[in-house]
PDB file of N, CA and C in Angstrom:
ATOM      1  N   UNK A   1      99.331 185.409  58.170  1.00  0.00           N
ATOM      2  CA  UNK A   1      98.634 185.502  59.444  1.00  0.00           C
ATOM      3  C   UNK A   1      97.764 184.276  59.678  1.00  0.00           C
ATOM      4  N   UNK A   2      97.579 183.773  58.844  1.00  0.00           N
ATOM      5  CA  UNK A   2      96.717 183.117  58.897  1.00  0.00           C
ATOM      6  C   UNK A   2      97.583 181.152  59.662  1.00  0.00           C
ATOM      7  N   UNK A   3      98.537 181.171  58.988  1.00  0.00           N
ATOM      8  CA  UNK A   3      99.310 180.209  59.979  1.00  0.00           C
ATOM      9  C   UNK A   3      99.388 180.276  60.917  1.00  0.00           C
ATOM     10  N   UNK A   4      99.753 181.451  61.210  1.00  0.00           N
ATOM     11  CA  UNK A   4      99.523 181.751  63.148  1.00  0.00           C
ATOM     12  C   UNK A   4      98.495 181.652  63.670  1.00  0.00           C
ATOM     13  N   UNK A   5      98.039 181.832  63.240  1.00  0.00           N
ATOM     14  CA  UNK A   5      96.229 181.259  63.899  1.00  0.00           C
ATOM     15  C   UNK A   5      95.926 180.049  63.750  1.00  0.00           C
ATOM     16  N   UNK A   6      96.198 179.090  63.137  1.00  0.00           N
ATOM     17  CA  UNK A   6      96.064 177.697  62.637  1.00  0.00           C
ATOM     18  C   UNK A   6      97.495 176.917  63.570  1.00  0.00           C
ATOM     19  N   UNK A   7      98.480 177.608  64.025  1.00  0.00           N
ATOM     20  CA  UNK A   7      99.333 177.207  64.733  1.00  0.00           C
ATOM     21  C   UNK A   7      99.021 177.133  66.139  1.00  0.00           C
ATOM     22  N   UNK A   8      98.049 178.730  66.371  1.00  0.00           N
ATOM     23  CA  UNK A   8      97.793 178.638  67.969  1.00  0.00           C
ATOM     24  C   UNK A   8      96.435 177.505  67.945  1.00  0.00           C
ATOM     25  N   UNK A   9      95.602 177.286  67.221  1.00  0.00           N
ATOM     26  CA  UNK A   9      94.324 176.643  67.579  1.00  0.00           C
ATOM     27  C   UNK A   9      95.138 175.283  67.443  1.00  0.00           C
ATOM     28  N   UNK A  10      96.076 175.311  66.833  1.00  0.00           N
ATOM     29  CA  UNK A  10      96.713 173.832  67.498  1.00  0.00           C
ATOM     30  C   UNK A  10      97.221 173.499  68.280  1.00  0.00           C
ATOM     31  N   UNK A  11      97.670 174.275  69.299  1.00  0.00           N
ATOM     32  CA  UNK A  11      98.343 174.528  70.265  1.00  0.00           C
ATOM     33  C   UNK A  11      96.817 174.688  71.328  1.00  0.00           C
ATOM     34  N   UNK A  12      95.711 174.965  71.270  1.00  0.00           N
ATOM     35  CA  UNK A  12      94.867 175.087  72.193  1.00  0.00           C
ATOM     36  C   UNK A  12      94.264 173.977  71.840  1.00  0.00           C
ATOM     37  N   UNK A  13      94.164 172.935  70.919  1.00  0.00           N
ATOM     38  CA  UNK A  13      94.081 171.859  70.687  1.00  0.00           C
ATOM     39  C   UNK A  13      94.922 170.950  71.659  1.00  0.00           C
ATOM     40  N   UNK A  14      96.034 170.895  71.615  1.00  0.00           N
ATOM     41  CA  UNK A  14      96.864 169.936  72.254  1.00  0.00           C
ATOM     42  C   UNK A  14      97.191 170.032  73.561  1.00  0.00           C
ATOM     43  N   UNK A  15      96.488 170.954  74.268  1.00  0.00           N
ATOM     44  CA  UNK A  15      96.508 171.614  75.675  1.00  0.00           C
ATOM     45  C   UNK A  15      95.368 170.635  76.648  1.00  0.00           C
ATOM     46  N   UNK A  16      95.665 170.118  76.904  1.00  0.00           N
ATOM     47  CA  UNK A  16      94.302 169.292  77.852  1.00  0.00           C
ATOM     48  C   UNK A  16      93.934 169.919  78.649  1.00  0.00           C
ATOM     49  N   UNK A  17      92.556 169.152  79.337  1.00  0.00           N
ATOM     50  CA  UNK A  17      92.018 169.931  80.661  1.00  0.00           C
ATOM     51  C   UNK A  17      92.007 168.877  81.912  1.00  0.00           C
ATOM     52  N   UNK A  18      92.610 168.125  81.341  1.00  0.00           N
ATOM     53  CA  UNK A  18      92.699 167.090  82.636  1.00  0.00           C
ATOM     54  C   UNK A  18      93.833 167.677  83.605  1.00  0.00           C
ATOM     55  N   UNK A  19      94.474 168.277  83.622  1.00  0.00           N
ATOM     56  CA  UNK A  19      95.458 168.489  84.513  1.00  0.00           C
ATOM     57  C   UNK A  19      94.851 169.867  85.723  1.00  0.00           C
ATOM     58  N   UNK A  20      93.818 169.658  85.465  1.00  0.00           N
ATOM     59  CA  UNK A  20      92.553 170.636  85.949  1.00  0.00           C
ATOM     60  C   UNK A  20      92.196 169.885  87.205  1.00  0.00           C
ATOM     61  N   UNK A  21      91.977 168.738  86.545  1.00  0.00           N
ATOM     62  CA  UNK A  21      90.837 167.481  87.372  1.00  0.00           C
ATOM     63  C   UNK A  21      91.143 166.993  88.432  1.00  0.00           C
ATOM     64  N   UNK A  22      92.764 166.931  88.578  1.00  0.00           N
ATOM     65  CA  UNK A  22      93.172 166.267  90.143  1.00  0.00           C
ATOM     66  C   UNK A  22      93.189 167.370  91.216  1.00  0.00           C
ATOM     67  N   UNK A  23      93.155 168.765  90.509  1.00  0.00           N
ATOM     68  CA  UNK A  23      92.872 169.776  91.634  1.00  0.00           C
ATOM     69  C   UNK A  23      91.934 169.946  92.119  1.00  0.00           C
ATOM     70  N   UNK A  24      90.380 170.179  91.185  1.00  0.00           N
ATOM     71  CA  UNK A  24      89.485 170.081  91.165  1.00  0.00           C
ATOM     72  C   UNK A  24      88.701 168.740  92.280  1.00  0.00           C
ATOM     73  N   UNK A  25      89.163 167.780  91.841  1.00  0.00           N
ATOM     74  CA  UNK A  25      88.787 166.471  93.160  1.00  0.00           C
ATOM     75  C   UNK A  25      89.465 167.060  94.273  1.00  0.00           C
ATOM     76  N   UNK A  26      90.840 167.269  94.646  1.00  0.00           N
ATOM     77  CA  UNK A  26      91.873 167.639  96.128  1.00  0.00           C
ATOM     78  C   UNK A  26      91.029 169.081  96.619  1.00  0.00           C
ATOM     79  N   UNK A  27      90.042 169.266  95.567  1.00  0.00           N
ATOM     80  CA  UNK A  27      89.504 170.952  96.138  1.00  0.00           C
ATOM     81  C   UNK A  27      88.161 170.266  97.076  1.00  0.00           C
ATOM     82  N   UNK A  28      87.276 169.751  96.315  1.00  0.00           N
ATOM     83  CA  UNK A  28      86.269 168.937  96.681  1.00  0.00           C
ATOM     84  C   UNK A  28      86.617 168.292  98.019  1.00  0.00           C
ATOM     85  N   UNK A  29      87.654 167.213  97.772  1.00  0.00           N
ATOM     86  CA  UNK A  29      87.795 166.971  99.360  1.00  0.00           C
ATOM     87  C   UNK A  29      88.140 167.763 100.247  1.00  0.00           C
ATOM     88  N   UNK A  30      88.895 168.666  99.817  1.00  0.00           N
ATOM     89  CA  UNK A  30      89.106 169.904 101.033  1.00  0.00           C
ATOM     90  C   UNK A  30      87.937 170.411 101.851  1.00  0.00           C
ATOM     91  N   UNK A  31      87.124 171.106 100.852  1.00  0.00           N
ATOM     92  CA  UNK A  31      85.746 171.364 101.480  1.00  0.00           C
ATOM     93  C   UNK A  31      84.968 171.072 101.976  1.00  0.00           C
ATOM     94  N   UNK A  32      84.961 169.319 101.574  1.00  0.00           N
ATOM     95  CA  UNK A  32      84.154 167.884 102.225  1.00  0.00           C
ATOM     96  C   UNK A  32      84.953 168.052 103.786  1.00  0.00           C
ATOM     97  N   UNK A  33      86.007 167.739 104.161  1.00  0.00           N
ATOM     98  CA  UNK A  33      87.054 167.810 105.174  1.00  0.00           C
ATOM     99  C   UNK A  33      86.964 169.279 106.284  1.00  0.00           C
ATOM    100  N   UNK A  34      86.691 170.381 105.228  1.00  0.00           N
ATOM    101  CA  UNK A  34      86.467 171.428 106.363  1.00  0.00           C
ATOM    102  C   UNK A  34      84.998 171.201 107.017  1.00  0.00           C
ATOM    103  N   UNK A  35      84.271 170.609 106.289  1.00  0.00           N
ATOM    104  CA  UNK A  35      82.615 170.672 106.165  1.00  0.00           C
ATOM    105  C   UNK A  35      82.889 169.815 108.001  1.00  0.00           C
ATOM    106  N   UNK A  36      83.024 168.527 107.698  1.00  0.00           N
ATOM    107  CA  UNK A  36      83.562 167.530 108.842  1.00  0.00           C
ATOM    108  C   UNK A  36      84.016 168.478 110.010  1.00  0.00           C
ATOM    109  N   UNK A  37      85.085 169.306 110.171  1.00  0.00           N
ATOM    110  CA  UNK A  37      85.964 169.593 111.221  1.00  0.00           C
ATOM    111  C   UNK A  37      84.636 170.302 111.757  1.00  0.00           C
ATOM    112  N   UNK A  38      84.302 171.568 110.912  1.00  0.00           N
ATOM    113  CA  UNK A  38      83.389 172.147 111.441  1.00  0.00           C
ATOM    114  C   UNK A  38      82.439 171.782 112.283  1.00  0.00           C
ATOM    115  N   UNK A  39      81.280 171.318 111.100  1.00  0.00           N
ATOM    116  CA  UNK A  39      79.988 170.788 111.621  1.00  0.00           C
ATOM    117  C   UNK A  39      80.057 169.346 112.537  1.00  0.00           C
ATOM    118  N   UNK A  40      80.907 168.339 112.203  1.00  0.00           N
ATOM    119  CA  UNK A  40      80.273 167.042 112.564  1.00  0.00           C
ATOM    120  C   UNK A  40      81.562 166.989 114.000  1.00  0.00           C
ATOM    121  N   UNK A  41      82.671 167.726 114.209  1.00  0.00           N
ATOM    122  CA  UNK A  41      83.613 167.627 115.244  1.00  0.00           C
ATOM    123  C   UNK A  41      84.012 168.688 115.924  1.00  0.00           C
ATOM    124  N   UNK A  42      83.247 169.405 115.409  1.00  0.00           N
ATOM    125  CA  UNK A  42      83.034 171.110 115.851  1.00  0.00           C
ATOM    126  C   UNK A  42      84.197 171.639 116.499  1.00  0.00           C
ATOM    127  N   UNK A  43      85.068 170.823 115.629  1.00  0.00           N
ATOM    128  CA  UNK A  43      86.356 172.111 115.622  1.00  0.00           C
ATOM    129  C   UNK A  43      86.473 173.166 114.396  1.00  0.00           C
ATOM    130  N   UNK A  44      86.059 174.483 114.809  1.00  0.00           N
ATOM    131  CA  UNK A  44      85.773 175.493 114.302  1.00  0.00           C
ATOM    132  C   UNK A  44      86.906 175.845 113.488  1.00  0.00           C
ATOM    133  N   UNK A  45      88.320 175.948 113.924  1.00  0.00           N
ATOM    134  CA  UNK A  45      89.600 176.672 113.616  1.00  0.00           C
ATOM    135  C   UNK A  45      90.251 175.864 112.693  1.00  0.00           C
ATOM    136  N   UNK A  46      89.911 174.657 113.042  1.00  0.00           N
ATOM    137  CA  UNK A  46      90.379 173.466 112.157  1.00  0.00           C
ATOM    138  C   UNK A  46      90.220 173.760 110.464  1.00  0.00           C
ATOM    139  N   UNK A  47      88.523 173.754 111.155  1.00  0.00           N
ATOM    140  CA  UNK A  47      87.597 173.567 109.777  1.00  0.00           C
ATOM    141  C   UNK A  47      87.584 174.741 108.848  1.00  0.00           C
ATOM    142  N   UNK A  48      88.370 175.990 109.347  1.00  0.00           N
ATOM    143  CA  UNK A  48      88.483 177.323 109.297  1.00  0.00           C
ATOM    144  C   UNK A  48      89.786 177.241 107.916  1.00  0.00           C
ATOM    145  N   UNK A  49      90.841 176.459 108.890  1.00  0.00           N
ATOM    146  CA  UNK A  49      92.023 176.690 107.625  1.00  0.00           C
ATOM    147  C   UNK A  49      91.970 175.553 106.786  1.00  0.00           C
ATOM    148  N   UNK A  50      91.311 174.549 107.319  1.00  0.00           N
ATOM    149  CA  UNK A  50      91.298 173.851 105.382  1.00  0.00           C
ATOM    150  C   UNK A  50      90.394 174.504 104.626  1.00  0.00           C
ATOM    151  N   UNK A  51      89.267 174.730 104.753  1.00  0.00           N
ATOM    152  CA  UNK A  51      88.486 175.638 104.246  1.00  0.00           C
ATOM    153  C   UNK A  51      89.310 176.385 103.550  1.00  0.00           C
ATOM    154  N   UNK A  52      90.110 176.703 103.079  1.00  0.00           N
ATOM    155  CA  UNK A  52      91.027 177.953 102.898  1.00  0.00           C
ATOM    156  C   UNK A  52      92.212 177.370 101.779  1.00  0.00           C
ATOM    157  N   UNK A  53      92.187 176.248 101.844  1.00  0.00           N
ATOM    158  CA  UNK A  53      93.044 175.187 101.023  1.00  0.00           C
ATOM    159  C   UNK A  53      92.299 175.142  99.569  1.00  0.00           C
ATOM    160  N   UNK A  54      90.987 175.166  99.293  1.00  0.00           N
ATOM    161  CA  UNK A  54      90.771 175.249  97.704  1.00  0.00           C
ATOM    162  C   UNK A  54      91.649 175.926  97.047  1.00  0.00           C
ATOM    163  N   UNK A  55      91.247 177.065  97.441  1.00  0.00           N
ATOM    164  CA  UNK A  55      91.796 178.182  96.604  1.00  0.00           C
ATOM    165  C   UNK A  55      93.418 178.071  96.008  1.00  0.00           C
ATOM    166  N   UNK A  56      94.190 177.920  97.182  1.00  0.00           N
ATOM    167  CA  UNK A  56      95.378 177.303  97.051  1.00  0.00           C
ATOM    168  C   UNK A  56      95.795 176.798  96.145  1.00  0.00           C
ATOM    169  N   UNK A  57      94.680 175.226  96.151  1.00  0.00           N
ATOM    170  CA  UNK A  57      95.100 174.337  95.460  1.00  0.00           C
ATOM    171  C   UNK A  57      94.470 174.525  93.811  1.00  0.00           C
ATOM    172  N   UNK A  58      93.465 175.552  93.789  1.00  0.00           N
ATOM    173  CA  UNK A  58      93.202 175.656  92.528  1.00  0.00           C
ATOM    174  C   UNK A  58      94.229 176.724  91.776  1.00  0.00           C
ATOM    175  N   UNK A  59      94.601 177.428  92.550  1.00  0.00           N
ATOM    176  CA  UNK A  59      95.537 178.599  91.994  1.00  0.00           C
ATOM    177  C   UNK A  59      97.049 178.089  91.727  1.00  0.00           C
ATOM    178  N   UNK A  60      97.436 177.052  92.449  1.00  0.00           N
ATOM    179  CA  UNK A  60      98.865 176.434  91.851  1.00  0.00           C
ATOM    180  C   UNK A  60      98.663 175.853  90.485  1.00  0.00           C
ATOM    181  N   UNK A  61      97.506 174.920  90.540  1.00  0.00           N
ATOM    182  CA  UNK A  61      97.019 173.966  89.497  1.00  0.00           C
ATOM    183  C   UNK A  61      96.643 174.751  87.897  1.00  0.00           C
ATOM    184  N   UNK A  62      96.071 176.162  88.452  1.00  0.00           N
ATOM    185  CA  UNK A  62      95.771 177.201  86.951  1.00  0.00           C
ATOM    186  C   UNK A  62      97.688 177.901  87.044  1.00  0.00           C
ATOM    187  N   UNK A  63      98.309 177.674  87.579  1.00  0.00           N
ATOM    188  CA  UNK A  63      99.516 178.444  87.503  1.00  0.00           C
ATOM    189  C   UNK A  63     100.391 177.452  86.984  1.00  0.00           C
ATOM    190  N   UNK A  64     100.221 176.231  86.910  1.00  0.00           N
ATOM    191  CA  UNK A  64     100.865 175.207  86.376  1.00  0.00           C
ATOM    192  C   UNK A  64     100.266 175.169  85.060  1.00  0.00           C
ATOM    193  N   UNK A  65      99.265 175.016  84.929  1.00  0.00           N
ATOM    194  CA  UNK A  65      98.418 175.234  83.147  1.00  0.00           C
ATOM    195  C   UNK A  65      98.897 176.228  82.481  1.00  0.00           C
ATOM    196  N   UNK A  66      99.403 177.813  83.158  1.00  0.00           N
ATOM    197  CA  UNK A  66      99.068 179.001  82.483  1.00  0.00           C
ATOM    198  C   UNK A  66     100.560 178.494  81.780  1.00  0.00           C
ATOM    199  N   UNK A  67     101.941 178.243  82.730  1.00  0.00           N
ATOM    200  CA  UNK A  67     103.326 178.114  82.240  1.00  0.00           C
ATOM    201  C   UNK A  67     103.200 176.840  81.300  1.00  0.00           C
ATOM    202  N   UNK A  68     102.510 175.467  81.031  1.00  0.00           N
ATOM    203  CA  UNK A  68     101.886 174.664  79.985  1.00  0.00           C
ATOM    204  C   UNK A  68     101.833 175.632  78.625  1.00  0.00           C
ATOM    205  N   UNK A  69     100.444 176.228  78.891  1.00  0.00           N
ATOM    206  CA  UNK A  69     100.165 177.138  77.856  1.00  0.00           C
ATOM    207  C   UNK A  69     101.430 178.352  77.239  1.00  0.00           C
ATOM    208  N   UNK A  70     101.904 178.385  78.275  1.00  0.00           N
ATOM    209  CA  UNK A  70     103.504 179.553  77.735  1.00  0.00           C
ATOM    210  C   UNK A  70     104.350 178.863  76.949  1.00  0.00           C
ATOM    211  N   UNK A  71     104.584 177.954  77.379  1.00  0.00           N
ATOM    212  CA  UNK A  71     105.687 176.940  76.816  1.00  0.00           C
ATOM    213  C   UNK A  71     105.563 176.291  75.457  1.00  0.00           C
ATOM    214  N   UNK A  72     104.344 176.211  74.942  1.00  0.00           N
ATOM    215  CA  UNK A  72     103.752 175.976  73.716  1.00  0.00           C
ATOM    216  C   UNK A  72     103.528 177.082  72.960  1.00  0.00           C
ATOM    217  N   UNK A  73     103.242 177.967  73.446  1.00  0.00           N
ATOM    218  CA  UNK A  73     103.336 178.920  72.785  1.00  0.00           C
ATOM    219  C   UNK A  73     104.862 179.467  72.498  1.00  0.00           C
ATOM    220  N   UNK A  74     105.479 179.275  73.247  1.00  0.00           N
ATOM    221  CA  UNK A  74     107.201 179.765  73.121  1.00  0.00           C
ATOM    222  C   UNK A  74     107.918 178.584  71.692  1.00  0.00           C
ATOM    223  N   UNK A  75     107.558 177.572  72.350  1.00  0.00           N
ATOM    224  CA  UNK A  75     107.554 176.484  71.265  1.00  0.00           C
ATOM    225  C   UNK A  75     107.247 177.170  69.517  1.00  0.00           C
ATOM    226  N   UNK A  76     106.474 178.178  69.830  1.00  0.00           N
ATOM    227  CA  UNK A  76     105.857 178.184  68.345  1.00  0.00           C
ATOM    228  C   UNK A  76     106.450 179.080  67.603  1.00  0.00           C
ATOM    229  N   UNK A  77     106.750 180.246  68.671  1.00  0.00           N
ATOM    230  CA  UNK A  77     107.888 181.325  67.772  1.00  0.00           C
ATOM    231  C   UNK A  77     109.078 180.789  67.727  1.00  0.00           C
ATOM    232  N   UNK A  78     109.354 179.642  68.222  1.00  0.00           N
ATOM    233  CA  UNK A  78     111.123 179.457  68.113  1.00  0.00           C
ATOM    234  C   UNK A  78     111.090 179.004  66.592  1.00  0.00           C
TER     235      UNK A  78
END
Protein backbone atom coordinates (compact mmCIF):
# COMPACT_ATOMS: atom_id res chain seq x y z
CA UNK A 1 0.00 0.00 0.00
CA UNK A 2 2.33 1.95 0.63
CA UNK A 3 3.66 2.29 -3.18
CA UNK A 4 0.45 3.44 -4.07
CA UNK A 5 0.62 6.23 -2.11
CA UNK A 6 4.16 7.15 -3.04
CA UNK A 7 2.94 6.59 -6.72
CA UNK A 8 -0.09 8.95 -6.35
CA UNK A 9 1.97 11.82 -4.43
CA UNK A 10 3.98 11.51 -7.51
CA UNK A 11 1.55 11.89 -9.69
CA UNK A 12 0.18 15.06 -7.64
CA UNK A 13 3.68 16.07 -7.83
CA UNK A 14 3.93 16.14 -11.55
CA UNK A 15 0.49 17.75 -12.06
CA UNK A 16 1.07 21.56 -12.42
CA UNK A 17 -1.02 24.49 -11.65
CA UNK A 18 -0.16 26.57 -14.36
CA UNK A 19 -2.65 25.35 -16.68
CA UNK A 20 -4.97 27.13 -14.12
CA UNK A 21 -3.32 30.54 -14.90
CA UNK A 22 -4.34 31.33 -18.49
CA UNK A 23 -7.96 30.87 -17.33
CA UNK A 24 -7.62 32.60 -14.39
CA UNK A 25 -6.06 35.92 -16.41
CA UNK A 26 -9.10 35.28 -19.58
CA UNK A 27 -11.45 35.30 -16.25
CA UNK A 28 -9.99 38.61 -14.94
CA UNK A 29 -10.31 40.20 -18.22
CA UNK A 30 -13.73 39.09 -18.64
CA UNK A 31 -14.86 40.85 -15.60
CA UNK A 32 -12.54 43.90 -16.31
CA UNK A 33 -14.59 43.92 -19.90
CA UNK A 34 -18.08 43.41 -18.33
CA UNK A 35 -17.06 46.09 -15.64
CA UNK A 36 -16.43 48.57 -19.01
CA UNK A 37 -19.72 47.59 -20.99
CA UNK A 38 -21.61 48.22 -17.94
CA UNK A 39 -20.40 51.12 -16.04
CA UNK A 40 -18.15 53.21 -18.40
CA UNK A 41 -20.58 52.49 -21.90
CA UNK A 42 -23.59 51.67 -20.14
CA UNK A 43 -24.48 48.96 -22.12
CA UNK A 44 -26.19 46.98 -19.53
CA UNK A 45 -26.97 43.58 -21.62
CA UNK A 46 -23.65 43.62 -23.02
CA UNK A 47 -21.98 43.86 -19.77
CA UNK A 48 -24.63 41.30 -18.51
CA UNK A 49 -23.37 38.29 -20.75
CA UNK A 50 -19.71 38.63 -20.48
CA UNK A 51 -20.12 38.91 -17.00
CA UNK A 52 -21.25 35.40 -17.28
CA UNK A 53 -18.10 34.19 -19.24
CA UNK A 54 -15.85 33.54 -15.97
CA UNK A 55 -17.48 30.87 -14.91
CA UNK A 56 -17.38 29.26 -18.26
CA UNK A 57 -14.07 29.78 -18.68
CA UNK A 58 -13.06 28.57 -15.30
CA UNK A 59 -15.17 25.42 -15.50
CA UNK A 60 -13.69 24.18 -18.98
CA UNK A 61 -10.15 25.00 -17.63
CA UNK A 62 -10.91 22.75 -14.04
CA UNK A 63 -12.52 20.15 -16.59
CA UNK A 64 -9.43 20.04 -18.59
CA UNK A 65 -7.20 19.57 -15.25
CA UNK A 66 -9.72 17.04 -13.72
CA UNK A 67 -9.23 14.58 -17.28
CA UNK A 68 -5.03 15.64 -16.73
CA UNK A 69 -5.43 14.29 -13.32
CA UNK A 70 -7.48 11.00 -14.72
CA UNK A 71 -5.07 10.21 -17.17
CA UNK A 72 -2.20 9.94 -14.73
CA UNK A 73 -3.83 8.30 -12.64
CA UNK A 74 -5.01 5.66 -15.37
CA UNK A 75 -1.34 5.76 -16.30
CA UNK A 76 -0.64 4.25 -12.90
CA UNK A 77 -2.86 1.18 -12.76
CA UNK A 78 -1.90 0.17 -16.25
Amino acid sequence: MVDTDDAVADVAEDIDADGLGTAVIASIGSVALALYFYYVRGDKQPGQFVGLWPTTILAVASYFKLEEIRQKLDELDA
